[in-house]
N, C-alpha and C. Protein backbone atom coordinates (compact mmCIF):
# COMPACT_ATOMS: atom_id res chain seq x y z
N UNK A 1 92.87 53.23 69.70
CA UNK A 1 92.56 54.62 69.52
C UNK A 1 93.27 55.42 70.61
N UNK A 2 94.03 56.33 70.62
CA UNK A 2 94.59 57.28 70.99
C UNK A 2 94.00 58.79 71.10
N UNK A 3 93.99 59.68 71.79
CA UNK A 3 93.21 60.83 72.15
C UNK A 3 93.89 61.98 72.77
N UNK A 4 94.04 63.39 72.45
CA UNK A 4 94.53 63.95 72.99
C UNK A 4 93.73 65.78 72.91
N UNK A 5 93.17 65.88 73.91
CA UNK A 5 92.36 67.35 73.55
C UNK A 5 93.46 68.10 74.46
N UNK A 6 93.58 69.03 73.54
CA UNK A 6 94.07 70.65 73.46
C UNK A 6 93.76 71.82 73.16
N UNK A 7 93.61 72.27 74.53
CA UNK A 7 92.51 73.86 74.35
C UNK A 7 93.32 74.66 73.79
N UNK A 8 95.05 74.64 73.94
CA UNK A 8 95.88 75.19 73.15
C UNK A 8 95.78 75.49 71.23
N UNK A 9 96.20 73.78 71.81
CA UNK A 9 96.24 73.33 69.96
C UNK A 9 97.61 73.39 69.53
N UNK A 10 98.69 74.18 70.15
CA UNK A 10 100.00 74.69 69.98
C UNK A 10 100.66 73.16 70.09
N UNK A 11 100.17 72.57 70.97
CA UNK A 11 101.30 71.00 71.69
C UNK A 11 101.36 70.16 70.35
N UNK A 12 100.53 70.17 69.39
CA UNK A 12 100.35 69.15 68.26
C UNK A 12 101.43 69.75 66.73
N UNK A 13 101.78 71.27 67.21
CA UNK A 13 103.12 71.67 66.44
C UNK A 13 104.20 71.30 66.30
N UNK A 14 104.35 71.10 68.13
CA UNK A 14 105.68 71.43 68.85
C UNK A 14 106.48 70.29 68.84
N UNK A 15 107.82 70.42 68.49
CA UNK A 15 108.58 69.42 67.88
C UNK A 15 108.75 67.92 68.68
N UNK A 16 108.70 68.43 69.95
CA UNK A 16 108.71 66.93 71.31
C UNK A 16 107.93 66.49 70.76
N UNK A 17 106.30 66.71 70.89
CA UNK A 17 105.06 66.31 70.68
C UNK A 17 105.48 65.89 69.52
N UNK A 18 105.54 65.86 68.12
CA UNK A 18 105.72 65.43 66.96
C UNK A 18 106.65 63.97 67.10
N UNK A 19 108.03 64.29 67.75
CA UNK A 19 108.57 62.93 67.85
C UNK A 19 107.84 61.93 68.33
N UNK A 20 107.30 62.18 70.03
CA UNK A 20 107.02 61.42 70.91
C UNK A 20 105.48 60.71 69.90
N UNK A 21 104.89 61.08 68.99
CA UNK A 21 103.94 60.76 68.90
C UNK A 21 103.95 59.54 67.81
N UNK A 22 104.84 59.14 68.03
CA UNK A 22 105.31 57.95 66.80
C UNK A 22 104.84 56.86 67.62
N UNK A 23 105.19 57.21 68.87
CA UNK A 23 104.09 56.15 69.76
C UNK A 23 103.30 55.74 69.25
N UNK A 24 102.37 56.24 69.35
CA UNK A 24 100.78 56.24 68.34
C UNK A 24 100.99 55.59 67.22
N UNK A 25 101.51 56.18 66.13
CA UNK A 25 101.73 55.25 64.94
C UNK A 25 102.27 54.57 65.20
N UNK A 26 103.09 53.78 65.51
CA UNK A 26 103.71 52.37 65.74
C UNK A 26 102.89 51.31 65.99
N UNK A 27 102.14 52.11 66.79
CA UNK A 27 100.82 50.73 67.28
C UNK A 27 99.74 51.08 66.11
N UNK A 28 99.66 51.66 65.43
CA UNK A 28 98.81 51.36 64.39
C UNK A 28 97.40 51.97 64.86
N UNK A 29 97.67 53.05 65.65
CA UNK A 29 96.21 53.11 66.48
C UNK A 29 95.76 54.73 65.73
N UNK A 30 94.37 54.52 65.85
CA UNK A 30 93.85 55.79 65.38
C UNK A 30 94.00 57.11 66.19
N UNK A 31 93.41 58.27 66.04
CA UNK A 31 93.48 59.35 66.92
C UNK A 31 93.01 60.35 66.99
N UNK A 32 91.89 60.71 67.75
CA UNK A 32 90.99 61.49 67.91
C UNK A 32 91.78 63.13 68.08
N UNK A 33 90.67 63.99 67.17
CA UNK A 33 91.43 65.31 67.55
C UNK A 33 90.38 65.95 68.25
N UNK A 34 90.18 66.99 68.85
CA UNK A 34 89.41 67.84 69.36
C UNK A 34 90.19 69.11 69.87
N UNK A 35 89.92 70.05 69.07
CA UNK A 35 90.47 71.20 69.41
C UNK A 35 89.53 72.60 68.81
N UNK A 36 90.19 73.73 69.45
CA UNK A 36 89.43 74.62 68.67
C UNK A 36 89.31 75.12 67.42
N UNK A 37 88.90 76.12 67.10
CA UNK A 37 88.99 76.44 65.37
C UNK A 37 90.51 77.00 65.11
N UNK A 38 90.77 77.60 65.94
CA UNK A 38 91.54 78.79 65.44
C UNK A 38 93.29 77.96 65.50
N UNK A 39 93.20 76.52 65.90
CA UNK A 39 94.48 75.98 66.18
C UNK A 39 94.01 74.40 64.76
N UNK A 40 93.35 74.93 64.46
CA UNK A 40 93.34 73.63 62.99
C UNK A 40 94.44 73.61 62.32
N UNK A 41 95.30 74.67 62.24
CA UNK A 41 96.49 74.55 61.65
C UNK A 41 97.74 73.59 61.83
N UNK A 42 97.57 73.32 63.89
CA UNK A 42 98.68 72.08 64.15
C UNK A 42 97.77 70.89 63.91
N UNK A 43 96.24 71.11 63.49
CA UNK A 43 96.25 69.57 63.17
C UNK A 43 96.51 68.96 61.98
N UNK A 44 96.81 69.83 61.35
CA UNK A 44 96.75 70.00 59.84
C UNK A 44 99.08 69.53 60.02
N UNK A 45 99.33 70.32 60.36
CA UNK A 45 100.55 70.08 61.00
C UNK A 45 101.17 68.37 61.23
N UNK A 46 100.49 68.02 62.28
CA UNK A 46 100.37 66.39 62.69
C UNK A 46 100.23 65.92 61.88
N UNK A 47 98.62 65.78 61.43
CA UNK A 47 98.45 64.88 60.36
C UNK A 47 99.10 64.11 59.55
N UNK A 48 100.19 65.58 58.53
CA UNK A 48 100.64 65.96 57.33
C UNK A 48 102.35 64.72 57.65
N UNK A 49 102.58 64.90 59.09
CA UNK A 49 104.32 64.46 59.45
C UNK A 49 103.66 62.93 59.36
N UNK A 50 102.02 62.33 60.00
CA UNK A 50 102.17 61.19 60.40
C UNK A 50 100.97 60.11 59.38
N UNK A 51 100.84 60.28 57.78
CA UNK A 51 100.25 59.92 56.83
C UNK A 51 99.51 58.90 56.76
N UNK A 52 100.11 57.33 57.66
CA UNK A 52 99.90 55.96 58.02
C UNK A 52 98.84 56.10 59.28
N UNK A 53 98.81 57.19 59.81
CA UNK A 53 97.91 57.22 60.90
C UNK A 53 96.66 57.68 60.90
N UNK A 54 95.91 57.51 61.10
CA UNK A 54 94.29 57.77 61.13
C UNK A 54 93.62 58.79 61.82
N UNK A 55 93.30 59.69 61.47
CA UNK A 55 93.12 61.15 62.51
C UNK A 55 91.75 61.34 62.36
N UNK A 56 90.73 61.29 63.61
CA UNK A 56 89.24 61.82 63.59
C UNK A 56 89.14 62.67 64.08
N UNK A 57 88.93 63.68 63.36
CA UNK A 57 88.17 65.32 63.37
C UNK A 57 86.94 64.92 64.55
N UNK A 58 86.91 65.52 65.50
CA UNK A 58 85.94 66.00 66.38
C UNK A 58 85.01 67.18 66.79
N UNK A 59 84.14 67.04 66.88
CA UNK A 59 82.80 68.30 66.95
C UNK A 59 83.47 69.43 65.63
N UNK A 60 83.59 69.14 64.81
CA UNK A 60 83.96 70.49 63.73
C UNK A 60 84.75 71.18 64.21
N UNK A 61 85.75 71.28 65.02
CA UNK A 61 87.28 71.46 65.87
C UNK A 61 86.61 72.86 66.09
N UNK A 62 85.45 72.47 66.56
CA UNK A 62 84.53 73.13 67.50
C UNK A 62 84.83 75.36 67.01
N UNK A 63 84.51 76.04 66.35
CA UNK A 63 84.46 77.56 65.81
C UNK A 63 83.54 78.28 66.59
N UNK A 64 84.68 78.53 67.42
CA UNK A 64 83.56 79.54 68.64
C UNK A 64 83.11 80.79 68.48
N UNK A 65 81.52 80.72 68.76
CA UNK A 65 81.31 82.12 67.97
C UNK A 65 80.68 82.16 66.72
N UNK A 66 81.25 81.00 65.86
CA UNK A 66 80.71 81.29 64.19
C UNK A 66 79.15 81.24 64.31
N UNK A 67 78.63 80.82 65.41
CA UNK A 67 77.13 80.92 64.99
C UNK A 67 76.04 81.81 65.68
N UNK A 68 76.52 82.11 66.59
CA UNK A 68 76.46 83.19 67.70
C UNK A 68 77.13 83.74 68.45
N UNK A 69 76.97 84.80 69.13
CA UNK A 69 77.78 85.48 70.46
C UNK A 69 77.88 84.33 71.13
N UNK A 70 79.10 84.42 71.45
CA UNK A 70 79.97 83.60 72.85
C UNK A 70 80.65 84.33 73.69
N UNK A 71 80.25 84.27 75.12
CA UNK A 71 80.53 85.46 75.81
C UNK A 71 80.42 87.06 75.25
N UNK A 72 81.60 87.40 76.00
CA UNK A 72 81.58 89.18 75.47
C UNK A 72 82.51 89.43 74.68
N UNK A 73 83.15 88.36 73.80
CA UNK A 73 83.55 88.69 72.80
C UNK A 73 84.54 87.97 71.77
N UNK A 74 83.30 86.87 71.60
CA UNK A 74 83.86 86.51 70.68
C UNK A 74 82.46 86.23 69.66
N UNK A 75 82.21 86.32 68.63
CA UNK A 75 81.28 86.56 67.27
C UNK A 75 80.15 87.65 67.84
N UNK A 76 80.65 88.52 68.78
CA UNK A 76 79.42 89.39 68.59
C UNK A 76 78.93 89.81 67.35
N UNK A 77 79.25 90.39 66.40
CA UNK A 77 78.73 90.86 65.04
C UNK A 77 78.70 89.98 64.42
N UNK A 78 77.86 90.33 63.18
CA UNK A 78 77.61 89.38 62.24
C UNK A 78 78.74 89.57 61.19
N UNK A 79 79.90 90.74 61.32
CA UNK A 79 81.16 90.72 60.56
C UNK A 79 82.30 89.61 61.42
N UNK A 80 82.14 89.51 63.01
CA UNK A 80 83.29 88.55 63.70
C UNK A 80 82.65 87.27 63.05
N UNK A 81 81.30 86.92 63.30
CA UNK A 81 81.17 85.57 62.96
C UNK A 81 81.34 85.11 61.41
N UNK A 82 80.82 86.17 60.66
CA UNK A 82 81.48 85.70 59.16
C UNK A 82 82.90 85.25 59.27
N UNK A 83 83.76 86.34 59.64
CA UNK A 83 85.06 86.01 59.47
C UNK A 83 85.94 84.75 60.31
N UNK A 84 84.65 84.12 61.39
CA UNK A 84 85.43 83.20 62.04
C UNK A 84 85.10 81.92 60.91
N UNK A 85 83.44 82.03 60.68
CA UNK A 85 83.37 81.02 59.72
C UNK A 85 84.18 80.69 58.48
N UNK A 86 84.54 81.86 57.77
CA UNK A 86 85.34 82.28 56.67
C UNK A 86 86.60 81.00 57.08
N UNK A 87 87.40 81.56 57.99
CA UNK A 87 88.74 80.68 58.51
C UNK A 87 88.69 79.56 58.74
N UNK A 88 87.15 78.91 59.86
CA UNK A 88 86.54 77.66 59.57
C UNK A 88 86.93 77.08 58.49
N UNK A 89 86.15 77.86 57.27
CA UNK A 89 86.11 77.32 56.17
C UNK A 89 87.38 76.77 55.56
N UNK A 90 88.19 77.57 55.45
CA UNK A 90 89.43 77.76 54.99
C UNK A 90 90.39 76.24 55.46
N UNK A 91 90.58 76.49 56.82
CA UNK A 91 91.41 75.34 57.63
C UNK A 91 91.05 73.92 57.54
N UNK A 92 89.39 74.03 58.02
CA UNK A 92 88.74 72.78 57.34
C UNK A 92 89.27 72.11 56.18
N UNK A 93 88.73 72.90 55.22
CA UNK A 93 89.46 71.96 53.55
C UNK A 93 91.07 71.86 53.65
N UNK A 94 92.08 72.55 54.29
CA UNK A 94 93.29 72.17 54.01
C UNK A 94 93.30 70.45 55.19
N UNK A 95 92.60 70.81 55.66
CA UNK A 95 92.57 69.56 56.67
C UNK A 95 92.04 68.11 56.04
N UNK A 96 90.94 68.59 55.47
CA UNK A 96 90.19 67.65 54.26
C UNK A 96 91.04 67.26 53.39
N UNK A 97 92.40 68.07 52.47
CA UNK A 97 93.04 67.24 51.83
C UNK A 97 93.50 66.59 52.21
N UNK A 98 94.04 66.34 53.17
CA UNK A 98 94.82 64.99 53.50
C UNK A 98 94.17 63.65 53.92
N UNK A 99 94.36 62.93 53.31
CA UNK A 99 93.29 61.70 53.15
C UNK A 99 93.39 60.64 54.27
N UNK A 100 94.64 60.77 55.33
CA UNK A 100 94.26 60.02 56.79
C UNK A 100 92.93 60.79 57.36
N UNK A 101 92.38 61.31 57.08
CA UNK A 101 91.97 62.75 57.85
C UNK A 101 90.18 62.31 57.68
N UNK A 102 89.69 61.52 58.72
CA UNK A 102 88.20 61.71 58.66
C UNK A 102 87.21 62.60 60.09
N UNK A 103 86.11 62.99 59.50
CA UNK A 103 85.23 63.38 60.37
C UNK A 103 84.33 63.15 61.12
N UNK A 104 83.86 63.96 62.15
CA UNK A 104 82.78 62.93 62.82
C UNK A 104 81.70 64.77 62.51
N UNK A 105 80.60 64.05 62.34
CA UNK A 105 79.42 65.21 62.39
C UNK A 105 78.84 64.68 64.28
N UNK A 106 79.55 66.12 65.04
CA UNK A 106 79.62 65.74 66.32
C UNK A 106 79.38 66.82 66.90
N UNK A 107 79.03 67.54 68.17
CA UNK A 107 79.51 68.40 69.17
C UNK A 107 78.93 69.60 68.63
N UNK A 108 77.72 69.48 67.81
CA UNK A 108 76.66 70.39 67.30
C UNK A 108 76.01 71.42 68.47
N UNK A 109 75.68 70.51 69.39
CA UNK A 109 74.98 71.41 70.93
C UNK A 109 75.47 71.79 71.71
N UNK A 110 76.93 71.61 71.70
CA UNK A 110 77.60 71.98 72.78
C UNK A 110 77.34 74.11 72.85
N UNK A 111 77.22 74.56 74.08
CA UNK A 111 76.93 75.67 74.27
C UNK A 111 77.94 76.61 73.66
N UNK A 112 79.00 75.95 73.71
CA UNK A 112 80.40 77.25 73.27
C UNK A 112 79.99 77.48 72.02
N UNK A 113 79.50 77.07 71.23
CA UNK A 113 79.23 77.45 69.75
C UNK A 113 78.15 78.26 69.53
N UNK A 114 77.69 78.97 71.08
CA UNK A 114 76.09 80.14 70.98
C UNK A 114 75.42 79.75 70.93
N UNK A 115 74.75 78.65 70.69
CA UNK A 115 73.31 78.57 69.95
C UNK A 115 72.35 78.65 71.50
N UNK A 116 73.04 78.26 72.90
CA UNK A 116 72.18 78.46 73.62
C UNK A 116 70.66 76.99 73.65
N UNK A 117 70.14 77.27 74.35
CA UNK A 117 69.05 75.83 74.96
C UNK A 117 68.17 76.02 73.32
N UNK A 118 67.73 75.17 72.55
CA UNK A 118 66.72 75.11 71.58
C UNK A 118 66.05 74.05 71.30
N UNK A 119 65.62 73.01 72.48
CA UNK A 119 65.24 71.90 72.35
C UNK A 119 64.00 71.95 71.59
N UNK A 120 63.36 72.82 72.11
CA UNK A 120 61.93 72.87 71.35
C UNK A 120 61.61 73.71 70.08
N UNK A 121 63.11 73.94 69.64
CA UNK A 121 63.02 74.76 68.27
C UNK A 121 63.84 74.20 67.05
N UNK A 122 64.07 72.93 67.00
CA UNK A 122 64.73 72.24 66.17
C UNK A 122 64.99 72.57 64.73
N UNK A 123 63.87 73.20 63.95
CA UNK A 123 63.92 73.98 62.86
C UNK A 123 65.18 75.21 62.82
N UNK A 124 65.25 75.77 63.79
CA UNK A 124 66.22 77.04 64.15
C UNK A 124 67.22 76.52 64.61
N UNK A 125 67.77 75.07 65.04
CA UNK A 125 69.30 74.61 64.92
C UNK A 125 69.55 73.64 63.96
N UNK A 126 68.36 73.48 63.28
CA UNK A 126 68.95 72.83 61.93
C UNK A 126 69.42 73.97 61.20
N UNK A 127 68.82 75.01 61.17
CA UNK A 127 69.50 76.59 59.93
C UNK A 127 70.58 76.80 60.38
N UNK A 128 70.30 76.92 62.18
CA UNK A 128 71.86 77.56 62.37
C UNK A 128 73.11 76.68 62.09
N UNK A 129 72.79 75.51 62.32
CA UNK A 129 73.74 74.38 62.34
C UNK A 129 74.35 74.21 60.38
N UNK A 130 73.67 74.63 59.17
CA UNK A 130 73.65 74.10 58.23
C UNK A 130 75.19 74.82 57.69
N UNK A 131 75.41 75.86 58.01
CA UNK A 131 77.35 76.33 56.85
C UNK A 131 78.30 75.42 57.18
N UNK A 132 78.08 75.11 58.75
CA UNK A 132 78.63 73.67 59.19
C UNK A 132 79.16 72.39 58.65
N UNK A 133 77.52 71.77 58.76
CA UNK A 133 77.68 70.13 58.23
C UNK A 133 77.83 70.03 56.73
N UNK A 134 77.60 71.52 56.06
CA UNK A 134 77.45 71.50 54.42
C UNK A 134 78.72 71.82 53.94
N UNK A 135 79.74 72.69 54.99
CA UNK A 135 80.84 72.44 54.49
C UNK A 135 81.57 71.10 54.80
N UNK A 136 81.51 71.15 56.12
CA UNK A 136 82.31 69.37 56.29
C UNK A 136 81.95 68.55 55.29
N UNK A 137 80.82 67.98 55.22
CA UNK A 137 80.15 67.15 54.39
C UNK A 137 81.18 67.15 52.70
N UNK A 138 80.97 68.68 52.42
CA UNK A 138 81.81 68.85 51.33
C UNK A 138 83.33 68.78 51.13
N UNK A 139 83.70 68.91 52.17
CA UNK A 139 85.23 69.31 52.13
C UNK A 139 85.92 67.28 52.25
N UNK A 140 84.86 66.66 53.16
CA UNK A 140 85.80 65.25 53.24
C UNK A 140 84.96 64.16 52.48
N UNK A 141 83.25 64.64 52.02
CA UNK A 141 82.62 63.71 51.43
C UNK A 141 82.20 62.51 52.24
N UNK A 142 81.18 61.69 51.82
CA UNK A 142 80.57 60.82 52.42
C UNK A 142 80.74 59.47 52.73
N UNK A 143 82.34 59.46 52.31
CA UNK A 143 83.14 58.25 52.78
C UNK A 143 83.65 58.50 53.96
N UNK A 144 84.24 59.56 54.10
CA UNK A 144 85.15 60.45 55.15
C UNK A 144 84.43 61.07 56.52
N UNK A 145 83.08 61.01 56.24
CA UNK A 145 82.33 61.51 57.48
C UNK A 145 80.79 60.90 58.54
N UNK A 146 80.91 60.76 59.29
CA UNK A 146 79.70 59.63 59.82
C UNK A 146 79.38 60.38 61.58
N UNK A 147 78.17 60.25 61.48
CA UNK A 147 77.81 61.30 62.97
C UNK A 147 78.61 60.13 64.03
N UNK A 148 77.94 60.94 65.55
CA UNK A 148 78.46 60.60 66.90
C UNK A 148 77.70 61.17 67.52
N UNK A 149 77.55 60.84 68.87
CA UNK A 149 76.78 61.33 69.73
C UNK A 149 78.30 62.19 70.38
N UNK A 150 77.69 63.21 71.36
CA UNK A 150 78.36 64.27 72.31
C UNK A 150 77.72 64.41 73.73
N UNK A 151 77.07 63.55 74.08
CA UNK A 151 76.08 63.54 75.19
C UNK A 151 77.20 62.97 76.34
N UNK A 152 76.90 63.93 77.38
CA UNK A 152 75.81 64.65 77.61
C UNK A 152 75.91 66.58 77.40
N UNK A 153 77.30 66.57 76.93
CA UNK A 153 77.54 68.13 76.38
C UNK A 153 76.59 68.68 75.64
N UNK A 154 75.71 68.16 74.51
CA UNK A 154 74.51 68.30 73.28
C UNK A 154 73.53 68.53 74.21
N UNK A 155 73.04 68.14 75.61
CA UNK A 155 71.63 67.74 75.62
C UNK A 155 70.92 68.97 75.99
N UNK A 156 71.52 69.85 76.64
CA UNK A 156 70.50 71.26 76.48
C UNK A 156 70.34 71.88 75.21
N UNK A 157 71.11 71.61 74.23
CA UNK A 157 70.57 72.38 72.62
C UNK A 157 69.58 71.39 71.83
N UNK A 158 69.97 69.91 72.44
CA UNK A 158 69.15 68.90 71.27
C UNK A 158 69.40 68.10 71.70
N UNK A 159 68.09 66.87 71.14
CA UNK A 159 67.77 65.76 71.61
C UNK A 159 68.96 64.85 70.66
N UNK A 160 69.59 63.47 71.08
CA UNK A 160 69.66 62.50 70.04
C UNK A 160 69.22 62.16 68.66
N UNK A 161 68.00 61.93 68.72
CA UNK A 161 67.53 61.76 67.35
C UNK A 161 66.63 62.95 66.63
N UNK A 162 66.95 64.00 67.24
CA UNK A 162 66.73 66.14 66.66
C UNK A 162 68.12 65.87 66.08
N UNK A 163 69.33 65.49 66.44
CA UNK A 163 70.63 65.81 66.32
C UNK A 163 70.63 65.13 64.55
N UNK A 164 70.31 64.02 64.51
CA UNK A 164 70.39 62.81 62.90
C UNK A 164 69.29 63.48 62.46
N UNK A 165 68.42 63.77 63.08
CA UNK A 165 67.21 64.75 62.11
C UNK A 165 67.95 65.42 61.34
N UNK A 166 68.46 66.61 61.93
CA UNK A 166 69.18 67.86 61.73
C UNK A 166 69.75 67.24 60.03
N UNK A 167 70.12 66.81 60.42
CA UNK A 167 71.87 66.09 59.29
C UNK A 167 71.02 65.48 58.09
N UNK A 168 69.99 64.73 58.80
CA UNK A 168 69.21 64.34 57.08
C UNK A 168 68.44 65.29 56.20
N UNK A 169 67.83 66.83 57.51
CA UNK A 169 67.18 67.22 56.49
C UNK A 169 68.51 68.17 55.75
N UNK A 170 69.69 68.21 56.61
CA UNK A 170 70.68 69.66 55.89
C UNK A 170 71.05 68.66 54.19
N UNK A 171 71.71 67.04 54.59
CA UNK A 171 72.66 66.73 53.78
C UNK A 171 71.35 66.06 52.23
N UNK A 172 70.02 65.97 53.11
CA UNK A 172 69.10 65.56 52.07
C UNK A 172 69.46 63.93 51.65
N UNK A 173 69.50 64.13 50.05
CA UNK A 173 69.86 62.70 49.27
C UNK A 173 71.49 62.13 49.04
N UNK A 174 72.47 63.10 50.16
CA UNK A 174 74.10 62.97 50.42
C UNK A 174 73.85 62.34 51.80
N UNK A 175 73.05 61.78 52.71
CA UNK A 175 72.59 61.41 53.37
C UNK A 175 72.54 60.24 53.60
N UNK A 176 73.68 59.24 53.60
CA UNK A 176 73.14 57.57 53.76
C UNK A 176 73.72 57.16 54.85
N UNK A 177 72.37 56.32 55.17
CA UNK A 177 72.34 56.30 56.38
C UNK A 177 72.88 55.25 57.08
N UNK A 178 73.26 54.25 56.07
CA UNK A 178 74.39 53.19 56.51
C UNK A 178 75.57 53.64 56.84
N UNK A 179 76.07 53.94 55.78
CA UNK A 179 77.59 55.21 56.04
C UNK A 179 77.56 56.15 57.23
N UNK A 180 76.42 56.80 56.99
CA UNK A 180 76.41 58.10 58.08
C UNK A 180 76.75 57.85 59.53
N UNK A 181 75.75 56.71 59.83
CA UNK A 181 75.53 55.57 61.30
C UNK A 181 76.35 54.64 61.62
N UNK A 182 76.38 53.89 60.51
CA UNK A 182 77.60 52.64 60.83
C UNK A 182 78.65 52.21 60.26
N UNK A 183 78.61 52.34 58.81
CA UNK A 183 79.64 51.42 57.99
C UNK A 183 80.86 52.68 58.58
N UNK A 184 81.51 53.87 57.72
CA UNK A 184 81.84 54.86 58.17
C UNK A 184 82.73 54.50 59.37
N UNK A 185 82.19 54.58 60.58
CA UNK A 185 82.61 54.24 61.54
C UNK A 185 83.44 52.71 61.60
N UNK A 186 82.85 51.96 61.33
CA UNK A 186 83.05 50.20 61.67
C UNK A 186 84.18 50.42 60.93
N UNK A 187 84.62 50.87 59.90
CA UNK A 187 85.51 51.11 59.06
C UNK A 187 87.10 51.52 59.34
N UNK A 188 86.53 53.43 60.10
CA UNK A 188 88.04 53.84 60.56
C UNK A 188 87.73 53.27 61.93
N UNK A 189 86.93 52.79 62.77
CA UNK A 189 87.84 52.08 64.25
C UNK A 189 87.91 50.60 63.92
N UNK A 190 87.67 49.78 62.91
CA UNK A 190 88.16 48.69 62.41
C UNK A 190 87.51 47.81 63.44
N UNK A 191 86.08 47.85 63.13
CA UNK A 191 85.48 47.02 64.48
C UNK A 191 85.31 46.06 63.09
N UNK A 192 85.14 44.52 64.08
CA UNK A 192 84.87 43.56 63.37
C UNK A 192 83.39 42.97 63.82
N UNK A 193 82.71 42.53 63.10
CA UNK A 193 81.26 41.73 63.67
C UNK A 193 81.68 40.03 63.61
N UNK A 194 81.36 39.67 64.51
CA UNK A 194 81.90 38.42 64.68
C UNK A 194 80.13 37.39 64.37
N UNK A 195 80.86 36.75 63.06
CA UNK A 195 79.45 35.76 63.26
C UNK A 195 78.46 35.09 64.42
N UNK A 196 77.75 34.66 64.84
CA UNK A 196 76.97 34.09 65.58
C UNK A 196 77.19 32.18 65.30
């Protein structure tokens, strides 16, 4: 597995970066993305040049703002945050077509996304959390997507098992929990269980 976070997002365009990254595919290794919303486009970019390679979507390439004010200005209104979600939306599914392309339901608590401390209000970050996991969920389906922990970034919005709460009551009976937890995973990092 291979990893590269970019607060940019621009480096995963840019033509060096594109060559040099054959690295990566050559060894056959997977590759974590994490970036913001508004740069989904170079991952969408990458992806698209490197087909044989395995790309995991991280924390919902994190849409700052879409769920609350973040700082002084970014989703103050409820017209900025529609429209960040809107683009969310948008980038997401072009990202979803491409079928190297899986997700992790991740990086829900992290503070940049507004929601602010709600440990003891779990009902009110399962709502806020739901345009979220209901679009991912939809856009890559339940082969394509399986939670993760984010700890210790999550732990002032939510507990560990508030976090898999959350996800069973949003995704309901799309919800399995083999897939969601383990198979999913064991799958794209190609872990093996070795008999006893």
């Amino acid at each position: 597995m291979g990893s590269w976070i970019s607060r940019s997002g621009r480096t995963w365009s840019e033509p060096a970066f594109l060559r040099g990254f054959s690295a990566v595919a050559e060894r056959g290794l997977s590759f974590e993305i994490w970036l913001y919303a508004r740069h989904l486009p170079s991952a969408v970019t990458l992806a698209s040049e490197y087909p044989d390679t395995i790309f995991v979507l991280d924390h919902y390439a994190t849409p700052v703002g879409a769920l609350a004010p973040c700082g002084k200005h970014t989703g103050t209104t409820p017209a900025d945050r529609k429209s960040i979600l809107e683009r969310w939306r948008d980038d997401i599914s072009m990202l979803a077509a491409l079928p190297n392309v899986v997700a992790k339901h991740s990086g829900l608590g992290m503070p940049v996304l507004g929601l602010g401390p709600m440990r003891t209000r779990k009902d009110a970050f399962r709502d806020a959390i739901a345009p979220l996991v209901t679009h991912l969920d939809q856009a890559f389906g339940p082969d394509r997507t399986f939670w993760s922990s984010n700890y210790p970034m999550d732990k002032p919005t939510i507990s560990l098992p508030d976090s898999v709460w959350a996800l069973r009551q949003i995704l309901g009976d799309r919800f399995d929990e083999s897939r969601m937890l383990r198979d999913n995973a064991r799958r794209v990092y190609r872990i093996r269980i070795l008999a006893k």
